[in-house]
PDB file of N, CA and C in Angstrom:
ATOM      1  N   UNK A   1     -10.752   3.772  -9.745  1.00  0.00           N
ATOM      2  CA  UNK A   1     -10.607   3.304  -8.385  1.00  0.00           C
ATOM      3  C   UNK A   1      -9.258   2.606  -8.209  1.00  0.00           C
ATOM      4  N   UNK A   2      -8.650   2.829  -6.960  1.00  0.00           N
ATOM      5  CA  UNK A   2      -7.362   2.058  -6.565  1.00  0.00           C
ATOM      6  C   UNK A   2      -7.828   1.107  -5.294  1.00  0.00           C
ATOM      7  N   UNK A   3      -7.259  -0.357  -5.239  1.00  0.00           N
ATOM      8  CA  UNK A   3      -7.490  -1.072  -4.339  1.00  0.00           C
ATOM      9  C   UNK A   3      -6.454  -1.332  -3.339  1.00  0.00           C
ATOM     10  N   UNK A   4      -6.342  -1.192  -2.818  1.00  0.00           N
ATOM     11  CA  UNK A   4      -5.595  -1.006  -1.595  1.00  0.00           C
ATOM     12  C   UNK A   4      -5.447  -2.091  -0.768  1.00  0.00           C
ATOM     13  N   UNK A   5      -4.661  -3.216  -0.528  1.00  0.00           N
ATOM     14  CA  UNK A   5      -5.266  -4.330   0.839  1.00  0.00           C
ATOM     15  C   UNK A   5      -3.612  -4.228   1.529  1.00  0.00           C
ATOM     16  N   UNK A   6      -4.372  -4.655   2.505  1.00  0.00           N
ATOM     17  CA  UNK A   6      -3.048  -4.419   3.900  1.00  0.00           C
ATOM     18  C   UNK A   6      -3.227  -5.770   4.180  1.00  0.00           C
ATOM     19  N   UNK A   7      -1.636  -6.401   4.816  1.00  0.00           N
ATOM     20  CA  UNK A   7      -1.865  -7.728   5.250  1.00  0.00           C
ATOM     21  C   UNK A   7      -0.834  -7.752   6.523  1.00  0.00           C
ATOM     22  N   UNK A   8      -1.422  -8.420   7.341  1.00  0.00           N
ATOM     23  CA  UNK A   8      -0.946  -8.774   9.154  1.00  0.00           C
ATOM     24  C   UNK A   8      -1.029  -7.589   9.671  1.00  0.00           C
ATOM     25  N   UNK A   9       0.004  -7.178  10.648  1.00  0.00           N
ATOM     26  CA  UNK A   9      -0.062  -6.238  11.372  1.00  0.00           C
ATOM     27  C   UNK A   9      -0.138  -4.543  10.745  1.00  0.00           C
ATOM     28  N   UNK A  10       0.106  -4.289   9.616  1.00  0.00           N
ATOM     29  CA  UNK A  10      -0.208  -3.190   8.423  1.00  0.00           C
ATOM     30  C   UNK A  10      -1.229  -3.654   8.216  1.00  0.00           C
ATOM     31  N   UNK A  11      -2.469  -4.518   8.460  1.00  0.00           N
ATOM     32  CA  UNK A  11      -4.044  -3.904   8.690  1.00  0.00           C
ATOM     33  C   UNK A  11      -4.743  -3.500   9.808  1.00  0.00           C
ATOM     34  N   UNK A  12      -3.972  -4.777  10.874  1.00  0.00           N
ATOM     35  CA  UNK A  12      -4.539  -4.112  12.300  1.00  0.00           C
ATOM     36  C   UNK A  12      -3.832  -2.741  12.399  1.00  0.00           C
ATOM     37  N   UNK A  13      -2.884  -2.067  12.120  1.00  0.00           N
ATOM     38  CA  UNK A  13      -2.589  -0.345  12.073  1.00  0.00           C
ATOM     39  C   UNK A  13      -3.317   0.362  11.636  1.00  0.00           C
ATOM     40  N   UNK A  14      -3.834   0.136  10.084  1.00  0.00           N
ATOM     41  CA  UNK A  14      -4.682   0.836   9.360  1.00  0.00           C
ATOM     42  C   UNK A  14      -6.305   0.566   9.711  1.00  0.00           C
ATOM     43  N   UNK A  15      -6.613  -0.287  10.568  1.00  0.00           N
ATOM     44  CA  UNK A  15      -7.678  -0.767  11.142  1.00  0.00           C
ATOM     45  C   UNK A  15      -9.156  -1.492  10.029  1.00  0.00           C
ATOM     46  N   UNK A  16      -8.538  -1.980   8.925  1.00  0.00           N
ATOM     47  CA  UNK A  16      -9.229  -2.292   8.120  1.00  0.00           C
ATOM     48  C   UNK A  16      -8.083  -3.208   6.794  1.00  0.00           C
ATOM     49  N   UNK A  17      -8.599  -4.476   5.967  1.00  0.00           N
ATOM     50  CA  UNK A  17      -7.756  -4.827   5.546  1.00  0.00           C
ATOM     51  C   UNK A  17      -8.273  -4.451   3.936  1.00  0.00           C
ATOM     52  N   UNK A  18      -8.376  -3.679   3.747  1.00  0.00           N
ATOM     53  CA  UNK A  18      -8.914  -3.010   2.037  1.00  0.00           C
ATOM     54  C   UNK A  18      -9.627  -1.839   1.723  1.00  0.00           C
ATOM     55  N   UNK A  19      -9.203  -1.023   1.384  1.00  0.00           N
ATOM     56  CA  UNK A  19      -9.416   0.510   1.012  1.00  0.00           C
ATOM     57  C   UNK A  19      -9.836   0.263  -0.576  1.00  0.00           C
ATOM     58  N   UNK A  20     -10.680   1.208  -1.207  1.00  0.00           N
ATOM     59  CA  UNK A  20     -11.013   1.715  -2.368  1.00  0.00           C
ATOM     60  C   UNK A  20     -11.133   3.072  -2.471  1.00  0.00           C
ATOM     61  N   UNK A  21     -10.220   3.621  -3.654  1.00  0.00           N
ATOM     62  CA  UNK A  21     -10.134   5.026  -3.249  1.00  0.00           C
ATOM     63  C   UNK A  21     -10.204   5.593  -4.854  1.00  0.00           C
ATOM     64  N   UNK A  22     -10.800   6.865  -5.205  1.00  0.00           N
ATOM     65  CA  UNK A  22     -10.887   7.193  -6.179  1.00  0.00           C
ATOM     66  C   UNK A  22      -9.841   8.124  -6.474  1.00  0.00           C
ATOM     67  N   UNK A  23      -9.181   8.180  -7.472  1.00  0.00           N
ATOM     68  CA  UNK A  23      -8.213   9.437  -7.483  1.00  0.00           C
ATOM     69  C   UNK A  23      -8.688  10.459  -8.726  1.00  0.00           C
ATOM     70  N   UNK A  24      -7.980  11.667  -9.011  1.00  0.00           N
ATOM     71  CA  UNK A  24      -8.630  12.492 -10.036  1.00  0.00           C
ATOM     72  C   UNK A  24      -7.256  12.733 -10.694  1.00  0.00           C
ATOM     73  N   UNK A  25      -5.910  12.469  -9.847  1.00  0.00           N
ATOM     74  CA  UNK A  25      -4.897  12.655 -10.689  1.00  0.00           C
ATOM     75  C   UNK A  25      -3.632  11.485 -10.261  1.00  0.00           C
ATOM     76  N   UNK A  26      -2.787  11.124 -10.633  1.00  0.00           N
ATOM     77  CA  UNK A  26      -2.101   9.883 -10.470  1.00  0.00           C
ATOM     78  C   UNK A  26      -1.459  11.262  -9.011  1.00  0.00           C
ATOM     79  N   UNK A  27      -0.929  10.244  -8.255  1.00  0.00           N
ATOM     80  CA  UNK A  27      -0.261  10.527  -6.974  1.00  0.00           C
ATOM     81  C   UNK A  27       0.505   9.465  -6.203  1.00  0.00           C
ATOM     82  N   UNK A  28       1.488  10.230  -5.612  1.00  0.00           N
ATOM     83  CA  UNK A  28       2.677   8.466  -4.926  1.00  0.00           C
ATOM     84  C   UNK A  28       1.571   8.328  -3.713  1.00  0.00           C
ATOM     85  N   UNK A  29       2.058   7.085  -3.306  1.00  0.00           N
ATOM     86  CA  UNK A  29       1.523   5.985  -2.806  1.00  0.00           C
ATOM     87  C   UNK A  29       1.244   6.746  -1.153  1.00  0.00           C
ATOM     88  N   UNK A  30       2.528   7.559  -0.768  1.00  0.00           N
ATOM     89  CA  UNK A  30       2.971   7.766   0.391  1.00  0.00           C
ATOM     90  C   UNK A  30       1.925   8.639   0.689  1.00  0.00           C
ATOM     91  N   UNK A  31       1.416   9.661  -0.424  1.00  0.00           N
ATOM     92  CA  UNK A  31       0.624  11.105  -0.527  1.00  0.00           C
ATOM     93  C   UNK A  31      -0.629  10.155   0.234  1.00  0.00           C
ATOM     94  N   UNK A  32      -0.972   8.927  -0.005  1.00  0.00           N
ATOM     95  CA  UNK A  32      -2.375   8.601   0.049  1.00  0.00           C
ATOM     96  C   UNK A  32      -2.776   7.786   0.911  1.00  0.00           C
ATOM     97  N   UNK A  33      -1.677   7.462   1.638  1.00  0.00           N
ATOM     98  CA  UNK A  33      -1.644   6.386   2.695  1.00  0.00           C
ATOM     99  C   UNK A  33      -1.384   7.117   3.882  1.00  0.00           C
ATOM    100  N   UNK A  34      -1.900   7.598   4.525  1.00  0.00           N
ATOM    101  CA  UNK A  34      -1.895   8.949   5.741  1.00  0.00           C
ATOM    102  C   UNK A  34      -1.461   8.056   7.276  1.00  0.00           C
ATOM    103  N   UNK A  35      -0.907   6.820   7.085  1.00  0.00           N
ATOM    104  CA  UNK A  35      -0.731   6.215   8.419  1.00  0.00           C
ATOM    105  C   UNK A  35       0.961   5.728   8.271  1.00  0.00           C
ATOM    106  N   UNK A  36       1.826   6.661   8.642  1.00  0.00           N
ATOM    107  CA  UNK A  36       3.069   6.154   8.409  1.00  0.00           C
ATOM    108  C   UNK A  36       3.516   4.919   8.886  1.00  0.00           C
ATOM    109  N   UNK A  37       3.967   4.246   7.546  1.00  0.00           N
ATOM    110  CA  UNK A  37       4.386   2.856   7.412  1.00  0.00           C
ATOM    111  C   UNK A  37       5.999   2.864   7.557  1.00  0.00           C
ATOM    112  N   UNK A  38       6.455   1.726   8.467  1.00  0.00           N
ATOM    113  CA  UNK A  38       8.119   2.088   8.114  1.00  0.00           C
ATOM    114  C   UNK A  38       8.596   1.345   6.925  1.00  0.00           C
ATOM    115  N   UNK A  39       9.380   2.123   6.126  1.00  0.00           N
ATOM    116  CA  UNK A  39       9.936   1.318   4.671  1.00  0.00           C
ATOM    117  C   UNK A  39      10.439   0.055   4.827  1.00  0.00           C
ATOM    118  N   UNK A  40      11.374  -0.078   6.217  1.00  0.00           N
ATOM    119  CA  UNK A  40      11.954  -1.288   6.478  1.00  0.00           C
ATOM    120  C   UNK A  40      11.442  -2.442   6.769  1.00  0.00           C
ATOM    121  N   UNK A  41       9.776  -2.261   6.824  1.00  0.00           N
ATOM    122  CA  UNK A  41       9.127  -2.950   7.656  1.00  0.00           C
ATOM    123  C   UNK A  41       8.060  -3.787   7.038  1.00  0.00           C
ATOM    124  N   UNK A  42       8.091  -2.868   5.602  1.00  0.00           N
ATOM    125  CA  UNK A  42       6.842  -3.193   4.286  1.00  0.00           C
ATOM    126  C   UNK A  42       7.679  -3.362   3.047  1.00  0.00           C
ATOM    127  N   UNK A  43       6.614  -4.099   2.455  1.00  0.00           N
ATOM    128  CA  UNK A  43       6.706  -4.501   1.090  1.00  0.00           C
ATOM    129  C   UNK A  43       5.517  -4.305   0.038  1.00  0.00           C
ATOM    130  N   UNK A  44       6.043  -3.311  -0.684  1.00  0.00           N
ATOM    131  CA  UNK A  44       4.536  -2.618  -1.911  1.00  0.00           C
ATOM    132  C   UNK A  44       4.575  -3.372  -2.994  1.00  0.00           C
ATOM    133  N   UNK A  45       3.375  -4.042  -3.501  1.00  0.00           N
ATOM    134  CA  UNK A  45       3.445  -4.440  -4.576  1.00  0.00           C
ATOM    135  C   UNK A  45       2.535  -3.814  -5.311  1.00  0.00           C
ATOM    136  N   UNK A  46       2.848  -3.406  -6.841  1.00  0.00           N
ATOM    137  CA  UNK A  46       1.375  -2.278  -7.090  1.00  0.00           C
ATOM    138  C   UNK A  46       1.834  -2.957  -8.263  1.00  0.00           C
ATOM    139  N   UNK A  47       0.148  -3.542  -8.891  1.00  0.00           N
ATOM    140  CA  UNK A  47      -0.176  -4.696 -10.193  1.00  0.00           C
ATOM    141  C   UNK A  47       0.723  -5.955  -9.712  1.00  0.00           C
ATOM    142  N   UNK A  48       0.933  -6.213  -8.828  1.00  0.00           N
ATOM    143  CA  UNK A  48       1.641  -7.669  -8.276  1.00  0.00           C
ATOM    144  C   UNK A  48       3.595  -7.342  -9.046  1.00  0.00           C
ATOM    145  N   UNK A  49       3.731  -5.997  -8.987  1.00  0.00           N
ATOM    146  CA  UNK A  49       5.223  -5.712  -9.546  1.00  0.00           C
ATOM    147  C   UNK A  49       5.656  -5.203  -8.308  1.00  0.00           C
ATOM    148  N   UNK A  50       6.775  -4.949  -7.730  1.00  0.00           N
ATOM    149  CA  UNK A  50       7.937  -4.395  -6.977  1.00  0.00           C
ATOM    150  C   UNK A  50       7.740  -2.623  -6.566  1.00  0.00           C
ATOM    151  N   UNK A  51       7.179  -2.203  -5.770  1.00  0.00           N
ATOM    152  CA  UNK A  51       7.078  -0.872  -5.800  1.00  0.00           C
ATOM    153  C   UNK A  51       7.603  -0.094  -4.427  1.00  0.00           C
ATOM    154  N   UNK A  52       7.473   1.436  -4.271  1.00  0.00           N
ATOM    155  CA  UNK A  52       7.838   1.944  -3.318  1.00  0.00           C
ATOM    156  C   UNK A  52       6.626   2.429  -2.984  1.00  0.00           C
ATOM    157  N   UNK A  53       6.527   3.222  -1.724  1.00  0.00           N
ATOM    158  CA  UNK A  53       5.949   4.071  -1.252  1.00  0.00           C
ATOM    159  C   UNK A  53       5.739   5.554  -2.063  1.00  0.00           C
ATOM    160  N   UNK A  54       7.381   5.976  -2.969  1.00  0.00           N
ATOM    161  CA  UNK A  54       7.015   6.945  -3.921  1.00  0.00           C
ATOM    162  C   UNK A  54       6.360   6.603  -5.344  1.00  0.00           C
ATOM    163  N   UNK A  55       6.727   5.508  -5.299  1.00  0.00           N
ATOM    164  CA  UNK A  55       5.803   4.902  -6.770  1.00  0.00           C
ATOM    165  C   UNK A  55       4.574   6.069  -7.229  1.00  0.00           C
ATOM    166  N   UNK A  56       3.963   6.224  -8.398  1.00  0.00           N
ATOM    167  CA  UNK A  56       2.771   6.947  -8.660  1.00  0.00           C
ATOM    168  C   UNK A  56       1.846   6.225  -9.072  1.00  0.00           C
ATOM    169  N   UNK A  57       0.378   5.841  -8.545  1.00  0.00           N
ATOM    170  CA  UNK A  57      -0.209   5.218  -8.573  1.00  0.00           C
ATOM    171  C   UNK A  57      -1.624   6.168  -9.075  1.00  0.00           C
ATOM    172  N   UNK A  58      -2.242   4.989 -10.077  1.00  0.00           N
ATOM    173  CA  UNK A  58      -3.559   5.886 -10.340  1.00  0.00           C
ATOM    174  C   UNK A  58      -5.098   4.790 -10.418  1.00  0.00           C
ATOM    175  N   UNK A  59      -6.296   5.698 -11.000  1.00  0.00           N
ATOM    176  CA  UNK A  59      -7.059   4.769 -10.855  1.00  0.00           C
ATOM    177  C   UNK A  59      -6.841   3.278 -12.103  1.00  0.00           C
ATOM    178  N   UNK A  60      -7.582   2.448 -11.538  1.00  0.00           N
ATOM    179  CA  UNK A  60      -7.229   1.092 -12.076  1.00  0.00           C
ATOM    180  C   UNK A  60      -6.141   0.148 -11.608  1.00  0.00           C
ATOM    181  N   UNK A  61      -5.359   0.720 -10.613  1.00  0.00           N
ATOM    182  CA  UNK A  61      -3.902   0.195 -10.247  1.00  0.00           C
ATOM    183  C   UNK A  61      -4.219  -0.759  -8.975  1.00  0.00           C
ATOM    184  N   UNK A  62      -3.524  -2.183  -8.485  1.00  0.00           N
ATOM    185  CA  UNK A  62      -4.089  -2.991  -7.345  1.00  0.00           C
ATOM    186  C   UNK A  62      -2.512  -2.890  -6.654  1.00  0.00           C
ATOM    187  N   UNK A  63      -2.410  -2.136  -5.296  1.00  0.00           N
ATOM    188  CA  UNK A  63      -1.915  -1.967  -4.368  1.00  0.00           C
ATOM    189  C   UNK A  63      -1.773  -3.223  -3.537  1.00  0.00           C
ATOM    190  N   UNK A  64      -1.403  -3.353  -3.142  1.00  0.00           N
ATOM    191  CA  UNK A  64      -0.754  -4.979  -1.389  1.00  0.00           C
ATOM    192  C   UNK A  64       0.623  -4.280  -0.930  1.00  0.00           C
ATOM    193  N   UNK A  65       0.084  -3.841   0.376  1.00  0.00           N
ATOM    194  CA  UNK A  65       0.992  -3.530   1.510  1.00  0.00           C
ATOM    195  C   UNK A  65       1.139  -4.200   2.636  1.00  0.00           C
ATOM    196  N   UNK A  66       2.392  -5.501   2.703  1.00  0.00           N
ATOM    197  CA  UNK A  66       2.904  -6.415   3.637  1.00  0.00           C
ATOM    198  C   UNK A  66       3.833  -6.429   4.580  1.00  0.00           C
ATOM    199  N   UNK A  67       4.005  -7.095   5.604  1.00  0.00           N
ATOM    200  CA  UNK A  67       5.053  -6.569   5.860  1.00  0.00           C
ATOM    201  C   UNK A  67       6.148  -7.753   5.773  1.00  0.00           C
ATOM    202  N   UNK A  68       7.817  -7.531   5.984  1.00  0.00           N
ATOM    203  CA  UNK A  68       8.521  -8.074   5.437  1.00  0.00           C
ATOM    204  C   UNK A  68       8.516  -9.773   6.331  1.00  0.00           C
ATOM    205  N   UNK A  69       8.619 -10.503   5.782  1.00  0.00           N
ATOM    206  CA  UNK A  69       8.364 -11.585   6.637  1.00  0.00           C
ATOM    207  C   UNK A  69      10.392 -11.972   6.683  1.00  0.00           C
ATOM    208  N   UNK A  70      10.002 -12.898   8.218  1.00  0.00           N
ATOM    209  CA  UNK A  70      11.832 -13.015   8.621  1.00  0.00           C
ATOM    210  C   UNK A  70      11.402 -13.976   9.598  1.00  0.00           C
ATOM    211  N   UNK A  71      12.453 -14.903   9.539  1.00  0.00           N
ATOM    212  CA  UNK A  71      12.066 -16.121  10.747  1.00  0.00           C
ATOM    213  C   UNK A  71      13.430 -16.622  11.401  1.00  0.00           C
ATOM    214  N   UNK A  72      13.626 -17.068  12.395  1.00  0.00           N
ATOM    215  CA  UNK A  72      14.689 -17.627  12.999  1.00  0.00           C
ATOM    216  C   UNK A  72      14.992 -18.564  13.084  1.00  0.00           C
TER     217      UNK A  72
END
């Protein structure tokens, strides 16, 4: 299983803030996330490390998709 959690407005998009998903073969991130995210806009962390959207992710792996925080 892969865990998936979305935080702020990348959950209200995805309309839920945590997915569990089974995979049968490792696959990038982008293949599995069917709600286009803008790169500029998010931040992947997969096992709490630095990742992309092409990253390859499999079962056992913990996903967090944020978005970039910026203040004035």
């Amino acid at each position: 299983m892969v865990e998936v959690k979305f935080i702020g407005f990348i959950a209200e998009k995805m309309g839920t803030r945590e997915l569990e998903i089974s995979l049968k073969q490792p696959m990038k991130l982008k293949d599995l996330i069917e709600v286009e995210l803008s790169k500029n806009r998010s931040i992947v962390l997969i096992n709490l490390k630095r990742g992309t959207f092409d990253t390859l992710i499999k079962n056992g792996d913990s996903v967090i998709i944020m978005p970039v925080v910026s203040g004035g």
